[in-house]
Structures are given as C-alpha cells and as structure tokens.
N, C-alpha and C. Protein backbone atom coordinates (compact mmCIF):
# COMPACT_ATOMS: atom_id res chain seq x y z
N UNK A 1 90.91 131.51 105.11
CA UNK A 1 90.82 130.06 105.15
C UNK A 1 89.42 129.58 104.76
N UNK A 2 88.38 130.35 105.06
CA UNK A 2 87.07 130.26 104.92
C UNK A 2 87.00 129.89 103.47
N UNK A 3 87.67 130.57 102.44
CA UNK A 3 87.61 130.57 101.32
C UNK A 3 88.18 129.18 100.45
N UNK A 4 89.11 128.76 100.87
CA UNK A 4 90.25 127.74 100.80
C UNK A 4 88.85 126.49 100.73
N UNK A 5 88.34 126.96 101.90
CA UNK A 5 87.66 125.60 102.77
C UNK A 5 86.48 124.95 101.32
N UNK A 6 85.85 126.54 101.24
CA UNK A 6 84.88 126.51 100.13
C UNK A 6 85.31 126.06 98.80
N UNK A 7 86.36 126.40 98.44
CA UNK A 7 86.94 126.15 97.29
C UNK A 7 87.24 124.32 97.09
N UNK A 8 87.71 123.72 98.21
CA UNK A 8 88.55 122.26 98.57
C UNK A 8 86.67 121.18 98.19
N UNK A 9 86.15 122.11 98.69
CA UNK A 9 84.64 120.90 99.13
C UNK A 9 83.67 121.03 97.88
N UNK A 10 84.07 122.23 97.68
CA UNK A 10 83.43 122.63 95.65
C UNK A 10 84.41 121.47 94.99
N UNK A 11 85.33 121.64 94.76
CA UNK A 11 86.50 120.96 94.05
C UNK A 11 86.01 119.44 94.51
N UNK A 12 85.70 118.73 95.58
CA UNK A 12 85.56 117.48 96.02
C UNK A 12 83.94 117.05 95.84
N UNK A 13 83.16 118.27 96.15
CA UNK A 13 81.68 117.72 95.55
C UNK A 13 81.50 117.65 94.41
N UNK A 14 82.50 118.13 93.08
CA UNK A 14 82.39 117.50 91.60
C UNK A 14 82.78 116.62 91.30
N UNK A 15 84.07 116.23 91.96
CA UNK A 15 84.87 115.12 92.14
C UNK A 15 84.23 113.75 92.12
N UNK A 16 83.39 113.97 93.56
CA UNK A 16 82.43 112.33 93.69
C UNK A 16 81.22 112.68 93.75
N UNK A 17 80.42 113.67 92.73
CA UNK A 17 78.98 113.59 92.60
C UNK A 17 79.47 112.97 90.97
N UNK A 18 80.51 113.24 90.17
CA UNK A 18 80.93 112.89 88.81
C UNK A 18 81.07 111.51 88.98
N UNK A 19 81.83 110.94 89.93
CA UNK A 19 82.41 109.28 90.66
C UNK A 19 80.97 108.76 90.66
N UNK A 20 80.34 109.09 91.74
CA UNK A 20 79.01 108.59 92.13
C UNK A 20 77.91 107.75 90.74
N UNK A 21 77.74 109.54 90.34
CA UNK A 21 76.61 109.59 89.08
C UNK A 21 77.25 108.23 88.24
N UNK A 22 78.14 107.85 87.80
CA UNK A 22 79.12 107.05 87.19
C UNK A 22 79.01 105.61 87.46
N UNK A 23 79.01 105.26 88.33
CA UNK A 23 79.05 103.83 89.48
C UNK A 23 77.49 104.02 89.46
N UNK A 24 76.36 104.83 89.65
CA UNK A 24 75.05 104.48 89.90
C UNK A 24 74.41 104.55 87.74
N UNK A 25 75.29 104.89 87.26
CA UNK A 25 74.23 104.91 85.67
C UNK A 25 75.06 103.72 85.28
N UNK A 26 76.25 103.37 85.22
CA UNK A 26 77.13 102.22 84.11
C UNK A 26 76.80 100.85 85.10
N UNK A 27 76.29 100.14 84.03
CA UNK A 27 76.23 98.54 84.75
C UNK A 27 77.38 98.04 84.89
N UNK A 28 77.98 97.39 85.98
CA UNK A 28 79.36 96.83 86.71
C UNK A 28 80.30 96.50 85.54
N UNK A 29 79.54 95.41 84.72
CA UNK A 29 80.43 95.05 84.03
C UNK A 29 81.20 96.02 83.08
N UNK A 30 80.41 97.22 82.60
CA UNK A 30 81.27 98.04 82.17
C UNK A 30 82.05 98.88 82.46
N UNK A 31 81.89 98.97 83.85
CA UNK A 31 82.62 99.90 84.70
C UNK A 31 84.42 99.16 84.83
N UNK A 32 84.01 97.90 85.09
CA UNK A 32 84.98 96.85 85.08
C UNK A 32 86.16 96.95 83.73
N UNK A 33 84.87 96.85 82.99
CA UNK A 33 85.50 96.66 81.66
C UNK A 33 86.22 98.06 81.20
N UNK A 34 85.72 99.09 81.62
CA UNK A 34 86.67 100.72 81.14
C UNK A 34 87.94 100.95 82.39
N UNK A 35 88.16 100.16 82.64
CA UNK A 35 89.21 100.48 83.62
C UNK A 35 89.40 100.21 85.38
N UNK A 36 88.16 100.25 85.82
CA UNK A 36 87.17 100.12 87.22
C UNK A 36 87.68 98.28 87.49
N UNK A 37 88.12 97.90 87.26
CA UNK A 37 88.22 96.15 87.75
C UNK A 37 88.00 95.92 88.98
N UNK A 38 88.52 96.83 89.64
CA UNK A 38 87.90 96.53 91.23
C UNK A 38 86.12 96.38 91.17
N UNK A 39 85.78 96.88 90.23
CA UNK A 39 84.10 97.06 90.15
C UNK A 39 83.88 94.98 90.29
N UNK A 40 84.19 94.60 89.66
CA UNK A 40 83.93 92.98 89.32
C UNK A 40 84.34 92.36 90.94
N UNK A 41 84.84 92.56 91.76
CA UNK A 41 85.27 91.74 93.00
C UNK A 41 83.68 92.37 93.88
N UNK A 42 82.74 93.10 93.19
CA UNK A 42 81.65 93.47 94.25
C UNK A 42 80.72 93.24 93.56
N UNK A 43 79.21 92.90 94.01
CA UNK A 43 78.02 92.33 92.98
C UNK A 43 77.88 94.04 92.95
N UNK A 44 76.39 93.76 91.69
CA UNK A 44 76.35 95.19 90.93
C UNK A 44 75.53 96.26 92.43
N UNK A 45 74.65 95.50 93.09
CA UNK A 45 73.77 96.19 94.07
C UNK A 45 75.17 97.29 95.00
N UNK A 46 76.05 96.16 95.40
CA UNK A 46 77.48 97.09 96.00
C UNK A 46 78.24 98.76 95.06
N UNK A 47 78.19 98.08 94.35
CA UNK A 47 78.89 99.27 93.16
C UNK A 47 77.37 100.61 93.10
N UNK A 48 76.57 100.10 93.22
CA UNK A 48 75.29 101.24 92.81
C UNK A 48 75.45 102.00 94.53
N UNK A 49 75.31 101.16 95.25
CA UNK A 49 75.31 101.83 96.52
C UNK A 49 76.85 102.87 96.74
N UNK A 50 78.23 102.42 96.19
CA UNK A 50 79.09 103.15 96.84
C UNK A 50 79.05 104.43 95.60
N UNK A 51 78.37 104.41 94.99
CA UNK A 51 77.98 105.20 94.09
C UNK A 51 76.94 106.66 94.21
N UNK A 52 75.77 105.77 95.31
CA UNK A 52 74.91 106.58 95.72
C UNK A 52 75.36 107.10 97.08
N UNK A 53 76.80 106.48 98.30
CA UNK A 53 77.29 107.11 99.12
C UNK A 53 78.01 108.45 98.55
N UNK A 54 78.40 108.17 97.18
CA UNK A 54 79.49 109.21 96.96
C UNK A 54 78.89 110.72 96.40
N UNK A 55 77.29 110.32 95.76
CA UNK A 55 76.35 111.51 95.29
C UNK A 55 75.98 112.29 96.78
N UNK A 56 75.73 111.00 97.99
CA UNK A 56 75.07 111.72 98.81
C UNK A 56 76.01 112.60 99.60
N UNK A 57 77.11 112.09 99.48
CA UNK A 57 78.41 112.81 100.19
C UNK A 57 78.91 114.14 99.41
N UNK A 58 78.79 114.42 98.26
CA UNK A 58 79.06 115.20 97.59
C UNK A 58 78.07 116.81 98.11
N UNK A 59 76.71 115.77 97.69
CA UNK A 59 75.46 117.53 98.12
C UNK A 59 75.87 117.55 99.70
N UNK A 60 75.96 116.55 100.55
CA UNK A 60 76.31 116.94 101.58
C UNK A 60 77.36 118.15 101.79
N UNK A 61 78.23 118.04 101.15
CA UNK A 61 79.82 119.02 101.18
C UNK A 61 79.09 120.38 101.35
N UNK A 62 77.88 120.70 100.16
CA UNK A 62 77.86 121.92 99.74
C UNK A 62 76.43 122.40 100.04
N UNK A 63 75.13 121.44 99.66
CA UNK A 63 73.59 122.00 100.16
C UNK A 63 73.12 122.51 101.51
N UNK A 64 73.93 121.71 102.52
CA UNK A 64 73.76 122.60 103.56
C UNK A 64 74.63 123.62 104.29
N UNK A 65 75.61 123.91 103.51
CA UNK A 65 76.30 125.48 103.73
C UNK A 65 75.67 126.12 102.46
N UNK A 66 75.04 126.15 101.38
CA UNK A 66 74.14 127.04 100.48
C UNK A 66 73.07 127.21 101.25
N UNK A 67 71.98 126.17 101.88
CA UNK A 67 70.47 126.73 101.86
C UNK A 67 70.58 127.17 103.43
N UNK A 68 72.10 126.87 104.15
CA UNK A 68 71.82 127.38 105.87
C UNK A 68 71.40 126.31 106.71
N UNK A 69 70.54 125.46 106.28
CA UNK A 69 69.86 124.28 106.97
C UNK A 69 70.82 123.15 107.40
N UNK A 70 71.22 122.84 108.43
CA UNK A 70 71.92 122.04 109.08
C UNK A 70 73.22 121.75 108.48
N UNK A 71 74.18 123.27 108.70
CA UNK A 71 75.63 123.24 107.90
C UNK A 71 76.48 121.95 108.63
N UNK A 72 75.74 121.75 109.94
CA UNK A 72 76.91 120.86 110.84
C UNK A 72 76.70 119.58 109.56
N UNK A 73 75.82 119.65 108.78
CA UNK A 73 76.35 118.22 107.95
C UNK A 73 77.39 118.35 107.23
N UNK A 74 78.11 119.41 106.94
CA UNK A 74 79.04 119.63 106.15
C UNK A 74 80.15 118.48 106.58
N UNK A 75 80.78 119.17 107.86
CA UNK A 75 81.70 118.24 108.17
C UNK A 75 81.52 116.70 108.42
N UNK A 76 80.75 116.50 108.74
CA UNK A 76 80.21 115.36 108.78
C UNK A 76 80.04 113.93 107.43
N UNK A 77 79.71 115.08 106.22
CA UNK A 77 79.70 114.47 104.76
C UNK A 77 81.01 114.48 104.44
N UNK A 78 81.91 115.51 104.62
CA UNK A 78 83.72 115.09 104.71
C UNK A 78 84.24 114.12 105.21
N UNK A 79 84.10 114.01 105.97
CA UNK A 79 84.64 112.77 107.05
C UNK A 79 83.49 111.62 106.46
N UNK A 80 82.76 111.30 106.26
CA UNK A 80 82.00 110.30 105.44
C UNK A 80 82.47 109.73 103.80
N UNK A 81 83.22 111.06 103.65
CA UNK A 81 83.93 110.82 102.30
C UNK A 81 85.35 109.99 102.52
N UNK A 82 85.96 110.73 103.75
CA UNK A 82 87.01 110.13 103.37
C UNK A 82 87.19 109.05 104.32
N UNK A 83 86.56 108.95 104.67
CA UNK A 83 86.06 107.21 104.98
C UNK A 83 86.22 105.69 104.37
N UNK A 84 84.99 106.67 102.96
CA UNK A 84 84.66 105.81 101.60
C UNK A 84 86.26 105.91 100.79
N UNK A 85 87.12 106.79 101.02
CA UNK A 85 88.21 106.99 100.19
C UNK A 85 89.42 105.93 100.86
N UNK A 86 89.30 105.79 102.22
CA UNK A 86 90.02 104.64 103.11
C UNK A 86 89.77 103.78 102.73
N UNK A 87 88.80 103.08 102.73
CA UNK A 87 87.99 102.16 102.14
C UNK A 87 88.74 101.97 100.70
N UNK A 88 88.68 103.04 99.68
CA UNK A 88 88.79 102.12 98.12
C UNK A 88 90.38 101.99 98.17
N UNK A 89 91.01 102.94 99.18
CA UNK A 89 92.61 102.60 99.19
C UNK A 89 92.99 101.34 99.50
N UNK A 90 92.11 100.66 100.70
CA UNK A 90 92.56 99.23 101.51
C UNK A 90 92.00 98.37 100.12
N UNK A 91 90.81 98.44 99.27
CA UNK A 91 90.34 97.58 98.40
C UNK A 91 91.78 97.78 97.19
N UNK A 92 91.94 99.00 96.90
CA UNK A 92 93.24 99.04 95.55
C UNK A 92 94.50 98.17 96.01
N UNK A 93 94.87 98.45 97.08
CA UNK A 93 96.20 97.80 97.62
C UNK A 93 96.32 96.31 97.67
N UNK A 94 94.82 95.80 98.03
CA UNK A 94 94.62 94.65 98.30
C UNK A 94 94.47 94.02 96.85
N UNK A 95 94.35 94.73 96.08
CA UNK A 95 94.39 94.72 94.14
C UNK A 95 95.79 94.69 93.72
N UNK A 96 96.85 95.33 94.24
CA UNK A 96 98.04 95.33 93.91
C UNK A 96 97.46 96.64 92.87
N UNK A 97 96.84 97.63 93.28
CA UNK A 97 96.40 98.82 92.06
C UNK A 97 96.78 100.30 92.92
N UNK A 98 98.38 99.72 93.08
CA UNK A 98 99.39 100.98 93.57
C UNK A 98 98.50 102.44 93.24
N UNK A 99 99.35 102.62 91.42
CA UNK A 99 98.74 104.07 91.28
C UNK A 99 97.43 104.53 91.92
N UNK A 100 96.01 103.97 91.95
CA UNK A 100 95.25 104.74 92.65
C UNK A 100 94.87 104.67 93.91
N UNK A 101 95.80 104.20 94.68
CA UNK A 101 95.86 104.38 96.56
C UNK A 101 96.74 105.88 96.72
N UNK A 102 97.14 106.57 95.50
CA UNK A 102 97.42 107.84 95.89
C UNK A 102 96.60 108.82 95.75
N UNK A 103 95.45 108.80 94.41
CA UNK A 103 94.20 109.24 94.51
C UNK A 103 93.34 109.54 95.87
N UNK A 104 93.13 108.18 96.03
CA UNK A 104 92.15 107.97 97.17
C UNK A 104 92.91 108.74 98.39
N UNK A 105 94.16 108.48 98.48
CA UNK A 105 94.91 109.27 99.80
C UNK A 105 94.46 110.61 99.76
N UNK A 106 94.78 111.31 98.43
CA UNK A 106 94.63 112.69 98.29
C UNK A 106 93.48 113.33 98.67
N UNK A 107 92.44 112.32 97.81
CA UNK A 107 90.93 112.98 98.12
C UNK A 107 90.99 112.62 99.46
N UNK A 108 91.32 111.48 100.50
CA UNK A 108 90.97 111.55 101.96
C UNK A 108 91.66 112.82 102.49
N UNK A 109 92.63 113.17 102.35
CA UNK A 109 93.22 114.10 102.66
C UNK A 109 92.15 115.74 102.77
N UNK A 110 91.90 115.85 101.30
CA UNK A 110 91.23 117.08 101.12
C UNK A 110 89.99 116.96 102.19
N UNK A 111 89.34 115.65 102.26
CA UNK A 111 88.00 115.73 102.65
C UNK A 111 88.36 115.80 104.32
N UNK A 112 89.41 115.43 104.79
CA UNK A 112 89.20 115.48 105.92
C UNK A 112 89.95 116.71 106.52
N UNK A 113 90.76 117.28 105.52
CA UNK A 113 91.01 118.81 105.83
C UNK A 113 89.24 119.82 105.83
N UNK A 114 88.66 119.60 105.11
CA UNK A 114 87.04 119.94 105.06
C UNK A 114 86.79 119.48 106.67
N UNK A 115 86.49 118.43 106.75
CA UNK A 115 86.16 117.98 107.96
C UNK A 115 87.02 118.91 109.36
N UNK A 116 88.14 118.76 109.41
CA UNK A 116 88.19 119.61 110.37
C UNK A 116 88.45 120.98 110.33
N UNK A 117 88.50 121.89 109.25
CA UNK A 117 88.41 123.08 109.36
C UNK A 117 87.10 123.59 109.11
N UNK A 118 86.09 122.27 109.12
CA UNK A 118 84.53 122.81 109.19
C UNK A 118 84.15 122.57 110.85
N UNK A 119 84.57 121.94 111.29
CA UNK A 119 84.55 121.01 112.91
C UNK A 119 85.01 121.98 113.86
N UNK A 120 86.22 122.63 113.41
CA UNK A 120 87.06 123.28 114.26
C UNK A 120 86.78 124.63 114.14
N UNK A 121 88.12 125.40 113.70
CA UNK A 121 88.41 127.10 113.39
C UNK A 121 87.47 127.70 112.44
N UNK A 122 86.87 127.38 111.71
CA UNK A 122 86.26 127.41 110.25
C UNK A 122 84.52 127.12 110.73
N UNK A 123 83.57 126.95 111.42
CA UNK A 123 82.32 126.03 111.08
C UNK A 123 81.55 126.96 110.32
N UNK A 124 80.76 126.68 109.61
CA UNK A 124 79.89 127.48 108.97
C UNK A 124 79.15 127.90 109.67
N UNK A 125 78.78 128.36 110.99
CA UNK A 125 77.61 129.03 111.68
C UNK A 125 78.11 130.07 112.09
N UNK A 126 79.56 130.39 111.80
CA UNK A 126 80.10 131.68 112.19
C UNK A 126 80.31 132.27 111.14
N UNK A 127 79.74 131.99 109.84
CA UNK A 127 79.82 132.86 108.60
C UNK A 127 78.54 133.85 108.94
C-alpha cells in the first residue's frame, strides 16, 4: 500500500504543481479565454493565489517524505488539496460546468485517500 500511496501523491503533485504553475504564469484573462471561464468570476490577485495554494500543495505531497523533514506535512498538504478541489467543484456547479465537478471529485478523492493512508495505516515515519 506504501507504494500505491507514493505512486497516487507523485501522480497528484504533477497534477497541481502543472494546475498551479499555470494559474500563477497566464494572466486571468487568458486563462478565461483558453477554456478556464471560471477564471473571470475572480479578480486576477484570486486566480494567482489558488494557483500558488496548488504549487504549495503539490511539494507538500512529496518534499517532506523525500528530505525526512516534517513528513506529517504530507497528509496534511492532501487534505489541503482536496479542500481546494471541494472548493472548485461547489464554484463549477454553481457555473452549471457539470463535466469538471467530476475532475475535481476525483482528484479530492485521490488526495484524500493520501490523506488518510498517510494519517492512518501508512504514515511515513514508519518507513
């Protein structure tokens, strides 16, 4: 399971350090404009920030189960993710933007399977 765990939070820290990096380099309006429309219902300072939650949530997943130094953030940056992923589901729905409230489900899903098989059976201090 250990492995699973590593594999789910690798797979999810490319996921939204790629999301992140994305929302913090493209100015709103183009984000808007390539597909992102939800980007335009938030000023640009909002979009840079859920951008820079999603970079910081990402190294969270993985820098501190690599360098050893405070793995309990692991779970912690999971459950912070899928937080932010609750979050863009209640904003899509409230869009009438069906297809990606199953996205966001999924990734909450993965991240908070991270979250508790890092919390629980799984923590990284017993590796």
């Amino acid at each position: 399971m250990n492995i699973v765990l590593w594999i789910i939070a690798g797979v999810l820290a490319l996921a939204f350090l790629a999301a992140g990096l994305m929302k913090m380099a493209q100015p709103q309006q183009k984000l808007a404009a390539a597909g992102m429309a939800w980007a335009g219902d938030f000023n640009a300072g909002s979009v840079k920030a859920i951008g820079a939650v999603q970079v910081l949530g990402a190294l969270g997943l993985v820098l501190p189960a690599v360098t050893g130094i405070a793995p309990a953030l692991v779970p912690l940056a999971a459950t912070g993710l899928a937080v932010v992923m609750i979050g863009a589901a209640v904003t899509h729905a409230k869009r009438g933007e069906r297809q990606m409230i199953g996205i966001n489900i999924v990734l909450a899903v993965l991240a908070l399977f991270v979250a508790v098989g890092r919390f629980g059976a799984w923590p990284l201090q017993d590796l």
